[in-house]
N, C-alpha and C. Protein backbone atom coordinates (compact mmCIF):
# COMPACT_ATOMS: atom_id res chain seq x y z
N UNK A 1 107.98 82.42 113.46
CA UNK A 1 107.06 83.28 112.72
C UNK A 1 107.73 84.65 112.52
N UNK A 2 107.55 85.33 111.56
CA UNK A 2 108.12 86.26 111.16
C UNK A 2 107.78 87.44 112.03
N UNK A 3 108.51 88.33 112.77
CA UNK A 3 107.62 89.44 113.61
C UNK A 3 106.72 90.38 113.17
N UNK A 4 105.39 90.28 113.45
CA UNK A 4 104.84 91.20 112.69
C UNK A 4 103.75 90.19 111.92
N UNK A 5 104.00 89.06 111.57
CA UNK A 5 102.97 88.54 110.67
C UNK A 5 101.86 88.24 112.00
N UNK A 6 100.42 88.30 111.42
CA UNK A 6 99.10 88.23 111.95
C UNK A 6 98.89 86.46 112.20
N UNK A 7 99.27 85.50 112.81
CA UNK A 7 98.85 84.36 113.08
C UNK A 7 97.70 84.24 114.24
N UNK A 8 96.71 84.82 114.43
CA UNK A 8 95.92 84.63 115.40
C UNK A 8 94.27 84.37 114.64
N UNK A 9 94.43 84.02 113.17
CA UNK A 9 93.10 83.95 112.57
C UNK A 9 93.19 82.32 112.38
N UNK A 10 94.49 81.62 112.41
CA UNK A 10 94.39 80.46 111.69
C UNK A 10 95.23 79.54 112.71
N UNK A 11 96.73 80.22 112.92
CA UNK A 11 97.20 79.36 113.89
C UNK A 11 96.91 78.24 114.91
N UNK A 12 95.90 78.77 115.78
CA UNK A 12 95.35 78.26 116.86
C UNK A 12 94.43 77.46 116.45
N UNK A 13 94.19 76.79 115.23
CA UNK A 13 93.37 75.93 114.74
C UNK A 13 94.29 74.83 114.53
N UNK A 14 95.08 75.62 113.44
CA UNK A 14 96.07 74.07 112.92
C UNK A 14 96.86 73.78 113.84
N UNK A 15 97.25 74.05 115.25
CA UNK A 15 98.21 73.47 116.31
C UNK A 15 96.90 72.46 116.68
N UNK A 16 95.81 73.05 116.97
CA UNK A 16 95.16 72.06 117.58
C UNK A 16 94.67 70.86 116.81
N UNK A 17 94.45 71.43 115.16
CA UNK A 17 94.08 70.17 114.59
C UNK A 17 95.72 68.75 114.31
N UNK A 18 96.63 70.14 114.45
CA UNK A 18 97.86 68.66 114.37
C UNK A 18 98.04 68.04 115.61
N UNK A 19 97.68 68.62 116.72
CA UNK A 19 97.80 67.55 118.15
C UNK A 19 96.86 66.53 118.07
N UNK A 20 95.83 66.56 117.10
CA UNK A 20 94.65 65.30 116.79
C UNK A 20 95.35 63.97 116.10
N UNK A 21 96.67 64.23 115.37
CA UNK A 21 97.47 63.32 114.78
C UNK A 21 98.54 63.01 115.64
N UNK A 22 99.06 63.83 116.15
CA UNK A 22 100.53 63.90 117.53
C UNK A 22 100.16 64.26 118.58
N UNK A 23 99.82 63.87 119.09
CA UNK A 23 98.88 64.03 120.51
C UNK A 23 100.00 64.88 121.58
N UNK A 24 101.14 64.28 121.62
CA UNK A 24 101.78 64.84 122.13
C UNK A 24 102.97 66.05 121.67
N UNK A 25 102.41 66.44 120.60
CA UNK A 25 103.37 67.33 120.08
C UNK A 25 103.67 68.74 120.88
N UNK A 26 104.70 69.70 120.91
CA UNK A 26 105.52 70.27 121.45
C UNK A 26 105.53 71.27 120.69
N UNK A 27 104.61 72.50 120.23
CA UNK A 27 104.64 73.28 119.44
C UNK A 27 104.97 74.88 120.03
N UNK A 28 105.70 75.61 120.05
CA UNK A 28 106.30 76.81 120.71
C UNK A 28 106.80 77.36 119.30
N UNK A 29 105.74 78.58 118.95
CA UNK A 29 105.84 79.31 117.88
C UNK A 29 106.78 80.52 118.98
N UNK A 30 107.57 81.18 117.62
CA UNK A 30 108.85 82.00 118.04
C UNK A 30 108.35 83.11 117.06
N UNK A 31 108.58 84.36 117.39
CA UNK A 31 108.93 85.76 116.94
C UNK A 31 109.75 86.05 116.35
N UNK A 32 110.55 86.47 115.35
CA UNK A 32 112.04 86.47 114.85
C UNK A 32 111.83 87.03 113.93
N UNK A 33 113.47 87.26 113.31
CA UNK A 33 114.03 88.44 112.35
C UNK A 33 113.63 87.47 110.50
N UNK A 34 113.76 88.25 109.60
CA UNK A 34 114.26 87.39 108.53
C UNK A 34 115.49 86.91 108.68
N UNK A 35 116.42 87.35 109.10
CA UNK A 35 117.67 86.50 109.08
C UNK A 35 117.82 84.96 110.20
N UNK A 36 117.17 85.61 111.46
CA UNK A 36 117.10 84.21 112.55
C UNK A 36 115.99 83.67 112.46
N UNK A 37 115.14 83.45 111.39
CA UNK A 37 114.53 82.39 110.48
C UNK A 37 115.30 81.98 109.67
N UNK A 38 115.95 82.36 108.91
CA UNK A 38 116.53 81.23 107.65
C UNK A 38 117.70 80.34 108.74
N UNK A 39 118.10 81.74 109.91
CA UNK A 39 119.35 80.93 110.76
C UNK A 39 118.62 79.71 111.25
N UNK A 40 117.61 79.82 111.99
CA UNK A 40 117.22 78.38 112.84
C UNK A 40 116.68 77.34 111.81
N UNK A 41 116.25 77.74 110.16
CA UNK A 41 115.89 76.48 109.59
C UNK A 41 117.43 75.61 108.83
N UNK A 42 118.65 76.60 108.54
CA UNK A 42 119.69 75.96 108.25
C UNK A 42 120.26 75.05 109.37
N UNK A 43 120.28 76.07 110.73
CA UNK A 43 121.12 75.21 111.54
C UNK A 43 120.24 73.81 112.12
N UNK A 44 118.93 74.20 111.89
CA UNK A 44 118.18 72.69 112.50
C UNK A 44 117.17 73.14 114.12
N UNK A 45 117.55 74.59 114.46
CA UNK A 45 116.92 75.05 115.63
C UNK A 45 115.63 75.35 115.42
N UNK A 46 115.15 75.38 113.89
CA UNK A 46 113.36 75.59 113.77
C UNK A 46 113.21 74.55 112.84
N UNK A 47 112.60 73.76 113.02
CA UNK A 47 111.60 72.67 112.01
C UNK A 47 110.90 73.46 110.63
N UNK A 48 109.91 74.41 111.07
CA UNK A 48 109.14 75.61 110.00
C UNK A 48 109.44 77.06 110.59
N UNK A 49 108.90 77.47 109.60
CA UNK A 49 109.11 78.98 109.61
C UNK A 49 108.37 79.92 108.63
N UNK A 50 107.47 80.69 109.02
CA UNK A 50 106.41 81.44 108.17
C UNK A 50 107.03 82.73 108.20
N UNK A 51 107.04 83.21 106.84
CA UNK A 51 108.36 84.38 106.21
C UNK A 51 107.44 84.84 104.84
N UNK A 52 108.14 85.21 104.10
CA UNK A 52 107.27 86.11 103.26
C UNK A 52 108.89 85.39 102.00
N UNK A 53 107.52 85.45 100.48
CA UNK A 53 108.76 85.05 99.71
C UNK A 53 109.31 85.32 99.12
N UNK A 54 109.57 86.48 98.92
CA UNK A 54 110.79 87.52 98.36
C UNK A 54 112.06 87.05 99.15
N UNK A 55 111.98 86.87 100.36
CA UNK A 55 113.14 86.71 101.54
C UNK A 55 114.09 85.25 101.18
N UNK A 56 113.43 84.44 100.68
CA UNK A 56 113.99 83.12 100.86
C UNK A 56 115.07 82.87 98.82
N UNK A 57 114.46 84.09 98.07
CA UNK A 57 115.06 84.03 96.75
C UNK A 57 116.41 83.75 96.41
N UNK A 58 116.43 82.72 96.10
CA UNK A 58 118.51 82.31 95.86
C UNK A 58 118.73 81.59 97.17
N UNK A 59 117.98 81.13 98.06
CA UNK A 59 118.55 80.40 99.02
C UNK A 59 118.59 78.82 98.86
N UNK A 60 119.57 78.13 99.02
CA UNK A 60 119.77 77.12 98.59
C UNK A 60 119.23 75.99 99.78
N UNK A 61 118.64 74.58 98.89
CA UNK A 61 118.84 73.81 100.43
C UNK A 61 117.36 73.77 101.34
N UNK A 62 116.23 75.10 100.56
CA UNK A 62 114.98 75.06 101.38
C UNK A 62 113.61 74.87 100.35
N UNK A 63 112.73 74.35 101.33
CA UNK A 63 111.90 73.96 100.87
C UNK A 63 110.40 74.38 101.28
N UNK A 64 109.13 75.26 100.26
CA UNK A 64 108.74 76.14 100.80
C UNK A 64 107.13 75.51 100.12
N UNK A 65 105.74 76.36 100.84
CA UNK A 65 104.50 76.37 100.49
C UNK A 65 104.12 77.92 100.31
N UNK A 66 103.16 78.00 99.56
CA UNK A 66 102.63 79.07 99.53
C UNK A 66 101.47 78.97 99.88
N UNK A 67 101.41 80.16 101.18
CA UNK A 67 100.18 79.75 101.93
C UNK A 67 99.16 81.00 101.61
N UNK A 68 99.35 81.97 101.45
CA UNK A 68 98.33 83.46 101.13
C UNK A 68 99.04 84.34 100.16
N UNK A 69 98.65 84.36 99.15
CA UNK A 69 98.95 85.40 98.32
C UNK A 69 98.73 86.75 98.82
N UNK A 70 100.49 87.69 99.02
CA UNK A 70 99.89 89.20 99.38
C UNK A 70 100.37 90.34 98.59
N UNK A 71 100.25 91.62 99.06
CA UNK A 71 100.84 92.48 98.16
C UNK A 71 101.65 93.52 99.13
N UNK A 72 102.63 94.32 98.66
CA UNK A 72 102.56 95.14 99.30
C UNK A 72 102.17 96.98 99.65
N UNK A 73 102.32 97.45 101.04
CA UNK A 73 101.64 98.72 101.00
C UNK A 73 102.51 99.86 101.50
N UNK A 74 102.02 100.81 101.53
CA UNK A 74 102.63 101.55 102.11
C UNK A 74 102.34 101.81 103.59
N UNK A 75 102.63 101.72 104.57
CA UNK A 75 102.04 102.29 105.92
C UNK A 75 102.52 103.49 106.45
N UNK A 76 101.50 104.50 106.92
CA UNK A 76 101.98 105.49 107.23
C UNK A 76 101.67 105.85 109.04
N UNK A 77 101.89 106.55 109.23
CA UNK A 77 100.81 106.95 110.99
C UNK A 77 100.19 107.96 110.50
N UNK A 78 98.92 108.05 110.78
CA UNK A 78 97.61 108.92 110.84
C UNK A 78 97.95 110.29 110.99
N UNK A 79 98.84 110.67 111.54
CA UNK A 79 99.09 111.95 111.88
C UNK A 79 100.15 112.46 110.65
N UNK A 80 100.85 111.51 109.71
CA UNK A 80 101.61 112.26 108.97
C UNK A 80 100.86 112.99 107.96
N UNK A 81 101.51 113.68 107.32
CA UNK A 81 100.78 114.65 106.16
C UNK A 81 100.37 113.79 104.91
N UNK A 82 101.49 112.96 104.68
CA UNK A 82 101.26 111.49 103.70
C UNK A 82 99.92 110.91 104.13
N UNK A 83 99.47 110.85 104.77
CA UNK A 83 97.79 110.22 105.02
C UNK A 83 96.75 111.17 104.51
N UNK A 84 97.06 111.73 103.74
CA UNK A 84 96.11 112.51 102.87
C UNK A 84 95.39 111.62 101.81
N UNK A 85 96.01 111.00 101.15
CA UNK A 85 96.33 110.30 100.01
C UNK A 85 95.50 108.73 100.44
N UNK A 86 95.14 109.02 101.55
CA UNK A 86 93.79 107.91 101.99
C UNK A 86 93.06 108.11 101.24
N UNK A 87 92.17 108.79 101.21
CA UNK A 87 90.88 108.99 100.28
C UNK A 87 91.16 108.26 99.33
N UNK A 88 92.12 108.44 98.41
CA UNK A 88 92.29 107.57 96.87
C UNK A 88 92.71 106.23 97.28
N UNK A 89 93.59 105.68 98.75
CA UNK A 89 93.59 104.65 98.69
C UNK A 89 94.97 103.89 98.54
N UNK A 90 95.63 104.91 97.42
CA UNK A 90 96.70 104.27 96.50
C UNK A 90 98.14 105.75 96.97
N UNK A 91 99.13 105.57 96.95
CA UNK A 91 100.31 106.05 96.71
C UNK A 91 101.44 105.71 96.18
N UNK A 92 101.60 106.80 95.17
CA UNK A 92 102.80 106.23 94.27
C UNK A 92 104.36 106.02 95.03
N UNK A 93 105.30 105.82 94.74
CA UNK A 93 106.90 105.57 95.28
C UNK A 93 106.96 107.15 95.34
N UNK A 94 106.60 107.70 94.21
CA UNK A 94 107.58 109.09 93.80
C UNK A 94 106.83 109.62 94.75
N UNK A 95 105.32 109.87 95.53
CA UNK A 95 104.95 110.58 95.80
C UNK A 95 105.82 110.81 97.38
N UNK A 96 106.13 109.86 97.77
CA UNK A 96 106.78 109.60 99.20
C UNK A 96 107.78 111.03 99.35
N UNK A 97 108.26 111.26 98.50
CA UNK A 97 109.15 112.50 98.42
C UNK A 97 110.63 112.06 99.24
N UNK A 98 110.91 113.12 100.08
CA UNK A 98 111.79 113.11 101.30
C UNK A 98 111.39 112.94 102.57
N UNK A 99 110.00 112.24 102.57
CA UNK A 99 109.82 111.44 103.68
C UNK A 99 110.94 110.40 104.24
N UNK A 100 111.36 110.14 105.23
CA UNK A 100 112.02 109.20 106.08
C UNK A 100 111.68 107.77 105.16
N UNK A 101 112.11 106.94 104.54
CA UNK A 101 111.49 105.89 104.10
C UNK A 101 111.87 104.57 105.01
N UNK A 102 111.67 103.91 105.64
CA UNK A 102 112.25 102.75 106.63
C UNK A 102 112.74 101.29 106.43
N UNK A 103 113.77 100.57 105.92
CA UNK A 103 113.58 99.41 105.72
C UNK A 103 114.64 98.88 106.36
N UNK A 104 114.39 97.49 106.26
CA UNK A 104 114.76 96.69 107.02
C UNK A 104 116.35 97.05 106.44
N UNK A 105 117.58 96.60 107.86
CA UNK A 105 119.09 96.70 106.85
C UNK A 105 119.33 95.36 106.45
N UNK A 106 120.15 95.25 105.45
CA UNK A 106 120.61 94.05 104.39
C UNK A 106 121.15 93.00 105.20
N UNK A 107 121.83 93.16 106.70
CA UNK A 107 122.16 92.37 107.57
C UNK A 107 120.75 91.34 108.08
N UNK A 108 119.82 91.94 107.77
CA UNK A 108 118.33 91.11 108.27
C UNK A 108 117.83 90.72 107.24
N UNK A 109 117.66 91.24 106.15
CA UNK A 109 117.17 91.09 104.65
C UNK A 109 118.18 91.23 104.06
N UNK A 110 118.70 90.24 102.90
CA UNK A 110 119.63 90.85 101.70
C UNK A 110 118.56 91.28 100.88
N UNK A 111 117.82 90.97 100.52
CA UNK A 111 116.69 91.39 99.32
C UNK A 111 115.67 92.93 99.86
N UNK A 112 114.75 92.43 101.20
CA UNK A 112 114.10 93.49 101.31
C UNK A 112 114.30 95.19 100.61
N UNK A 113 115.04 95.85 101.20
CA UNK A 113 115.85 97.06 100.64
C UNK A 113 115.54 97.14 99.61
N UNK A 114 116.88 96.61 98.86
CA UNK A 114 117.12 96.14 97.39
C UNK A 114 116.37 96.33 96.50
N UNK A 115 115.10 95.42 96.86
CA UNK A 115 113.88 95.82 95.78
C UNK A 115 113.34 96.64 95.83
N UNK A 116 113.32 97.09 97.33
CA UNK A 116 112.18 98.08 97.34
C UNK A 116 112.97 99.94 96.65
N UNK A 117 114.57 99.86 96.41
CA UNK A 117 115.16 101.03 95.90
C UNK A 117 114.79 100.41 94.59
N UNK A 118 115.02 99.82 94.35
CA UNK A 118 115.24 99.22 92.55
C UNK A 118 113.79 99.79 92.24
N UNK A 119 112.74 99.82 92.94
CA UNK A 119 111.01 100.00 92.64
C UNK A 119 111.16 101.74 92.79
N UNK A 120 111.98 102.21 93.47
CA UNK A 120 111.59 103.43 93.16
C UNK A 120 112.32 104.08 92.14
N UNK A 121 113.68 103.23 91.87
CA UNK A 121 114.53 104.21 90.89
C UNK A 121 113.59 103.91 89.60
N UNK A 122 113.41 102.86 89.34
CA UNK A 122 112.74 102.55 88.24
C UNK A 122 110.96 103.40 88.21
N UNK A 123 110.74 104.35 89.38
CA UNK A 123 109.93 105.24 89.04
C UNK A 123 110.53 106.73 89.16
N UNK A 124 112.13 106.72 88.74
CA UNK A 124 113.08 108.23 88.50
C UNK A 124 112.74 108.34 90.53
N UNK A 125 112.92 107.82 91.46
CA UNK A 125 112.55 108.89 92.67
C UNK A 125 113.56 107.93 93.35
N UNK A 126 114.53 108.65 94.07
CA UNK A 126 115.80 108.17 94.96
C UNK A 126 115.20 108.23 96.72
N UNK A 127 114.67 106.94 97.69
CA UNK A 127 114.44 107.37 99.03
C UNK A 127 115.41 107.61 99.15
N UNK A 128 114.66 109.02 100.81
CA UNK A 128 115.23 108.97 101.90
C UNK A 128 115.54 108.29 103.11
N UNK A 129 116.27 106.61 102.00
CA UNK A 129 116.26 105.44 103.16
C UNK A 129 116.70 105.65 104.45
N UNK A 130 115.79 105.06 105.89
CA UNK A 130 116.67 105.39 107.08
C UNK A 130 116.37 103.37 107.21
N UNK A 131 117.73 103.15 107.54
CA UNK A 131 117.80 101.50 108.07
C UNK A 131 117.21 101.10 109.14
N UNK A 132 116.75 100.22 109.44
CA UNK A 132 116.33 99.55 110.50
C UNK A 132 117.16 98.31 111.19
N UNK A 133 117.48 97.87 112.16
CA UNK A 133 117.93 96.32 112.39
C UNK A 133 117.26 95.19 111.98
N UNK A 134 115.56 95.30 112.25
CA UNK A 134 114.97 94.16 112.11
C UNK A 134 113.58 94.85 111.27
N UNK A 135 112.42 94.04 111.08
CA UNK A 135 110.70 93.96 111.12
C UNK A 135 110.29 94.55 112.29
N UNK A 136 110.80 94.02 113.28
CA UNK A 136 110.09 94.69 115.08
C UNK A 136 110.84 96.22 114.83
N UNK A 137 111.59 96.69 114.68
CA UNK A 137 112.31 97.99 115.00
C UNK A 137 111.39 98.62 113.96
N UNK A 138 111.52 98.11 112.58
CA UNK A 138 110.70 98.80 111.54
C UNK A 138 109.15 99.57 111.62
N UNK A 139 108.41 98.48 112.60
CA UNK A 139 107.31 98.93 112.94
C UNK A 139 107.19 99.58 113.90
N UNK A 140 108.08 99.35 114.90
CA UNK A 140 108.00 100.40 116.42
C UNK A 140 108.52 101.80 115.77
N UNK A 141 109.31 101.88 114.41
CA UNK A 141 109.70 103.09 114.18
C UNK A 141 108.71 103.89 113.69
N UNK A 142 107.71 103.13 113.02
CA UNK A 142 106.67 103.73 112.27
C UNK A 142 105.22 104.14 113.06
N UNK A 143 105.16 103.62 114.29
CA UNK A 143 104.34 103.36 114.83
C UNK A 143 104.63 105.02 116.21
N UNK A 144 106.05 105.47 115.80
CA UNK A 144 106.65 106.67 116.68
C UNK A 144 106.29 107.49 115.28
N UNK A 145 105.99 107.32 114.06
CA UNK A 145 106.07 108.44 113.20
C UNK A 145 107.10 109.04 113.04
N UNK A 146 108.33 108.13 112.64
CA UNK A 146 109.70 108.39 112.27
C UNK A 146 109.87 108.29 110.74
N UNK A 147 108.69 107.56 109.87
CA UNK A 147 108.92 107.53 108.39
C UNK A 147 107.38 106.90 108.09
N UNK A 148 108.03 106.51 106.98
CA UNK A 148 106.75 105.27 106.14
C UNK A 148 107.70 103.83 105.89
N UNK A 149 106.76 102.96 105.93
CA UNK A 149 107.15 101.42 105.94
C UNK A 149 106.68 100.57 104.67
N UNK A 150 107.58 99.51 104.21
CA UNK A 150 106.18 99.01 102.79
C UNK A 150 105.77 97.57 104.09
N UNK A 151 105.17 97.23 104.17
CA UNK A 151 104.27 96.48 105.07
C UNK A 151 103.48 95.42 103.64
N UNK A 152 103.37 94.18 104.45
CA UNK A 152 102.66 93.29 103.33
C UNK A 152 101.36 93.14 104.18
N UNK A 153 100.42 92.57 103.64
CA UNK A 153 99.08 92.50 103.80
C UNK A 153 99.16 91.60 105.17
N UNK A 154 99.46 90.70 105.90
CA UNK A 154 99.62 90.11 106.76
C UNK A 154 100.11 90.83 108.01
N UNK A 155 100.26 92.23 107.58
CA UNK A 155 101.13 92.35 108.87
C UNK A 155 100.14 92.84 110.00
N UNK A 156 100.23 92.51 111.18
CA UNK A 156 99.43 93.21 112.03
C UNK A 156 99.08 94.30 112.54
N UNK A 157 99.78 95.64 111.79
CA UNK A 157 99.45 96.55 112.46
C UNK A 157 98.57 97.26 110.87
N UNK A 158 98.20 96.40 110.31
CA UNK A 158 97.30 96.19 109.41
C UNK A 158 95.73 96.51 109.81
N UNK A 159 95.62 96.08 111.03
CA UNK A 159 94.04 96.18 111.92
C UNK A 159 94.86 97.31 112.89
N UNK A 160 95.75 98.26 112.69
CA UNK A 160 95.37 99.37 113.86
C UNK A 160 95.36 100.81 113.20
N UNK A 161 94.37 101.05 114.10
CA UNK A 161 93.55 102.43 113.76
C UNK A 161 94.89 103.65 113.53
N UNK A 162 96.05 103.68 114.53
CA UNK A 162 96.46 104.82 114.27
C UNK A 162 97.55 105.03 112.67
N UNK A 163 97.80 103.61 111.70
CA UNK A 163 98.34 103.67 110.76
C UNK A 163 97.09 103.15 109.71
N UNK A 164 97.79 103.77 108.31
CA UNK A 164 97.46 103.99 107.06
C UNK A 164 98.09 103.26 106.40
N UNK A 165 97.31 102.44 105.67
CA UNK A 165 98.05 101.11 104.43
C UNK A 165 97.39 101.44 103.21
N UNK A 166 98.27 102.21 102.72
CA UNK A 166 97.93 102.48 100.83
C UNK A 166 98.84 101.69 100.02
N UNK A 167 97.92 101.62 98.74
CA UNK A 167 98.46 100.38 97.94
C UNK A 167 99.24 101.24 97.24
N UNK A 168 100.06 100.80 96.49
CA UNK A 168 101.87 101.46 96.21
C UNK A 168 102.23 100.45 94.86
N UNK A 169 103.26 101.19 94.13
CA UNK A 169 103.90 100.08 93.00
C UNK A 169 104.14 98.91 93.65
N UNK A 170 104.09 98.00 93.01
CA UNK A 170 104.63 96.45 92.78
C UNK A 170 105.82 96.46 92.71
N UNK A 171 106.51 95.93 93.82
CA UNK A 171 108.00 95.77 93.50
C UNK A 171 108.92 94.57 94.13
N UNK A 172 107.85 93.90 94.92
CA UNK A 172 108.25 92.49 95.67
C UNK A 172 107.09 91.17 95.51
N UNK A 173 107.05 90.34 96.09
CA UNK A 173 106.27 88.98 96.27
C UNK A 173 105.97 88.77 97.80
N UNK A 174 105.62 89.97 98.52
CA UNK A 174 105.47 89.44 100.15
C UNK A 174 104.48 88.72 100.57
N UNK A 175 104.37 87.21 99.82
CA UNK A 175 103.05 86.09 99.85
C UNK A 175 103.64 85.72 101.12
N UNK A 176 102.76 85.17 101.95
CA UNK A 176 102.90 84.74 103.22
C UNK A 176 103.28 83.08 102.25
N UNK A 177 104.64 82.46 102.98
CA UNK A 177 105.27 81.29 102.83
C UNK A 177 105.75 80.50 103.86
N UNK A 178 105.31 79.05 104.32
CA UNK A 178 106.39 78.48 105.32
C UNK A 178 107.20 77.23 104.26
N UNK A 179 107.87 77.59 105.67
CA UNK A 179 109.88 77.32 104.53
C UNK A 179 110.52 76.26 105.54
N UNK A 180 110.93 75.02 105.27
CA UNK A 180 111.48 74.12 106.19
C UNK A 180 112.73 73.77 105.30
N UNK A 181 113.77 73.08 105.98
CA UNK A 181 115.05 72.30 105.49
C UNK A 181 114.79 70.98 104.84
N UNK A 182 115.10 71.36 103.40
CA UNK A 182 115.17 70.08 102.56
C UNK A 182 116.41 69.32 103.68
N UNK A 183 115.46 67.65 103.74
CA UNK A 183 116.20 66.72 104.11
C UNK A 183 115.35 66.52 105.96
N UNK A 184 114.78 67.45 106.21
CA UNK A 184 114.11 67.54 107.29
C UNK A 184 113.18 66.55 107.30
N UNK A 185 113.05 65.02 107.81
CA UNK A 185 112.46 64.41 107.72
C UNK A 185 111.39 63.93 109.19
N UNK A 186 111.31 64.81 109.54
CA UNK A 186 110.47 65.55 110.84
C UNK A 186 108.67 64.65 110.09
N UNK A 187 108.13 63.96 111.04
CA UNK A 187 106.97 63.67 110.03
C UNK A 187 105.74 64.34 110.33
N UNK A 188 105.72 65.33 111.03
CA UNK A 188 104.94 66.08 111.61
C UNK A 188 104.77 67.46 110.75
N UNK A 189 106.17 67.78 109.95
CA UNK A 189 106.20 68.64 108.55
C UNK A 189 105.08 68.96 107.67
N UNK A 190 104.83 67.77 107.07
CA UNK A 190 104.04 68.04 106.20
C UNK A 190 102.49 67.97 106.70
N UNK A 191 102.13 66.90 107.64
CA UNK A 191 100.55 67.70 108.05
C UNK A 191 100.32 69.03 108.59
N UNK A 192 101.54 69.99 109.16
CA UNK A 192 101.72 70.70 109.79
C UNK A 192 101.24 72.39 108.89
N UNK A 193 102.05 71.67 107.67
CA UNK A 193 102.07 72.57 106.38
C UNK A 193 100.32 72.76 106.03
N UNK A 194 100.28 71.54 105.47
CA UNK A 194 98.73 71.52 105.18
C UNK A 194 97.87 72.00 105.97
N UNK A 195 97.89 71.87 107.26
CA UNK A 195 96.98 72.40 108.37
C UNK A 195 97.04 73.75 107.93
N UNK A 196 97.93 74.34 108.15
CA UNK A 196 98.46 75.75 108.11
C UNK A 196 97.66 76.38 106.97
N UNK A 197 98.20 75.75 105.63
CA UNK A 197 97.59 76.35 104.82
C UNK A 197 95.84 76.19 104.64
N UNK A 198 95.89 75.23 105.49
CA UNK A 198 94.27 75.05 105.42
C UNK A 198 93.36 75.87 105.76
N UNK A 199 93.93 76.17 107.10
CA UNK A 199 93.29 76.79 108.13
C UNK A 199 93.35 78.37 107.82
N UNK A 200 94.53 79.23 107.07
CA UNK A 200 94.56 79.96 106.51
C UNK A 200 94.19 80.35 105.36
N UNK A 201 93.43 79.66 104.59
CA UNK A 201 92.66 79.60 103.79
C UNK A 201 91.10 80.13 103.81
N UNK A 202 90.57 79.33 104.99
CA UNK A 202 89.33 79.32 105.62
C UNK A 202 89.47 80.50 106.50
N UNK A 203 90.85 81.29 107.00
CA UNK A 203 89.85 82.33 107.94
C UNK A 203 90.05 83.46 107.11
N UNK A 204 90.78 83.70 105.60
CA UNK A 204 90.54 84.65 105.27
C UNK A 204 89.14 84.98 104.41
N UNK A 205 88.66 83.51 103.84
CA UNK A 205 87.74 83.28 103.22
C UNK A 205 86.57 83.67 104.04
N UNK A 206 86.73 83.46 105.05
CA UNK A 206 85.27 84.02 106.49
C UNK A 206 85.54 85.30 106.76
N UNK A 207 86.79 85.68 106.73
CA UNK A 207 86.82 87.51 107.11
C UNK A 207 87.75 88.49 106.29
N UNK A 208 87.43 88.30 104.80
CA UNK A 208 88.05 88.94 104.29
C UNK A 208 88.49 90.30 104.49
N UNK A 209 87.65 91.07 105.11
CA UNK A 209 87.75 92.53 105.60
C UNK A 209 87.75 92.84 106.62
N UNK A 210 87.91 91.85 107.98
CA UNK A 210 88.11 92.44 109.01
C UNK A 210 89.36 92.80 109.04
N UNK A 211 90.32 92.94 108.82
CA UNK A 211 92.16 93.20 108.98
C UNK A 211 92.08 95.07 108.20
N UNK A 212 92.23 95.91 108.62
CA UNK A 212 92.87 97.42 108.10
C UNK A 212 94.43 97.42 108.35
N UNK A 213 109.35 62.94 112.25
CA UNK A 213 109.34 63.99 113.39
C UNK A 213 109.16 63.32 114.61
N UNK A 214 109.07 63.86 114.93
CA UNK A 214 109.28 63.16 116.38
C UNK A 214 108.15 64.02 117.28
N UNK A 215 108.12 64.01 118.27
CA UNK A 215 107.40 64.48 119.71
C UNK A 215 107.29 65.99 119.60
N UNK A 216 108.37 66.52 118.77
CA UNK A 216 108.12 67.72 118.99
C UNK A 216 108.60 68.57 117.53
N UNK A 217 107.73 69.88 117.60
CA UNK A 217 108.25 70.72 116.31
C UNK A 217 108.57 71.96 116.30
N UNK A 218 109.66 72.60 116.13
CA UNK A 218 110.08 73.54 116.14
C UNK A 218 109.59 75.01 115.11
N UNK A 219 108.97 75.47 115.65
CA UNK A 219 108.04 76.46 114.74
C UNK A 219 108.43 78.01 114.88
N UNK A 220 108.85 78.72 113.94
CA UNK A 220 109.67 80.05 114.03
C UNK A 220 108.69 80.99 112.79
C-alpha cells in the first residue's frame, strides 16, 4: 500500500470477505515508497499494490483497476500563513509564492515532480522545490511545517486537524489504483481486486465527508 493512503474504511472488509473464498489466505499489507511498489510487483515480491495513477504511466508489463477517483490538493499546517486561503477553500499554484514546496525526488517518483513543475510553469510561477526521499518523509516534513505538499484525496492526514487541504490546479490523475504483474496468475488476484474495489466503493458512499494463487497473497 502506498504510505500515506487511508485503507482503514474498506480494507478490513475485503481481506475478510476474500478469506470467505481462501480460507486460508496469508494477507500482510506493506507500507512502501512509489518506487518499492512497482519494485516488489516487477520482481514478484508483491502480488498487488494500491498506488495512485499518474505513478504507473509508461510502465510496461502491468496491469491495473481503478478503484476511487481522486484529485489533488494542496496541504498546508494550520499554523502557516498559507492557511488563510481556507475560507475560499481553493489555492492557486502561483499563489504558493516562495513557500518551501515539497515533493517527492524522481528516484521515488519519475513522474510525481515533473507534473507537478510542468502545472506550475504552465501557470508563469517557478517552485521553491525542496525534495523529499519518499511519501512518508513528504508528510513528516509537512506535518513539521517545513513547506506545502500536493496530497491526493486518499491521503490520511486528510482527517487531521492540524493540516489544511485546498483544492489547487489540475495537474495529475492521483485516482487511487491497484496494479499487479501481467502474467501473475495468482487466482486470488482478481477476487481480491473486486473486493477491494467493492468495498471501497461502499465506504465512501456511507461517509462521504467524514475524511478532512495459491495460499497466500502478497499485498503492498
Amino acid at each position: 500500500v502506498l504510505g500515506g493512503m487511508h485503507i482503514g474504511d474498506f480494507l478490513p472488509q475485503a481481506i475478510s470477505l476474500l478469506r470467505e473464498s481462501f480460507r486460508f489466505i496469508d494477507v500482510e499489507p506493506r507500507s512502501l515508497s512509489f518506487s518499492e511498489l512497482l519494485a516488489g510487483i516487477y520482481d514478484g515480491s508483491l502480488d498487488l499494490a494500491l498506488t495512485l495513477r499518474f505513478d504507473i504511466e509508461g510502465c510496461q508489463g502491468i496491469e491495473h483497476k481503478m478503484l476511487s477517483e481522486g484529485r489533488e490538493f494542496i496541504a498546508i499546517h494550520k499554523s502557516n500563513s498559507l492557511s488563510e486561503y481556507a475560507e475560499d477553500g481553493f489555492i492557486s499554484l502561483r499563489q504558493i509564492g516562495d513557500e518551501p514546496f515539497i515533493m517527492v525526488d524522481e528516484n521515488d517518483s519519475k513522474h510525481s515532480s515533473r507534473l507537478i513543475i510542468d502545472g506550475c510553469r504552465k501557470q508563469g510561477f517557478r517552485p521553491n522545490v525542496k525534495f523529499s526521499p519518499s511519501i512518508h518523509d513528504s508528510m513528516v516534513w509537512l506535518q513539521a511545517n517545513l513547506g506545502v505538499v500536493m496530497l491526493d484525496t486518499r491521503n490520511v492526514l486528510f482527517a487531521s486537524p492540524d493540516i489544511v487541504f485546498l483544492e489547487t490546479n489540475r495537474v495529475c490523475n492521483p485516482s487511487a489504483i491497484a496494479i499487479w504483474k501481467k502474467g501473475n496468475f495468482n487466482p486470488a488476484i482478481p477476487l481480491f481486486v473486486e473486493l477491494i474495489a467493492g468495498t471501497l466503493k461502499q465506504a465512501e458512499k456511507n461517509a462521504p465527508a467524514e475524511r478532512n494463487a495459491g495460499s497466500e497473497i502478497a499485498l503492498g
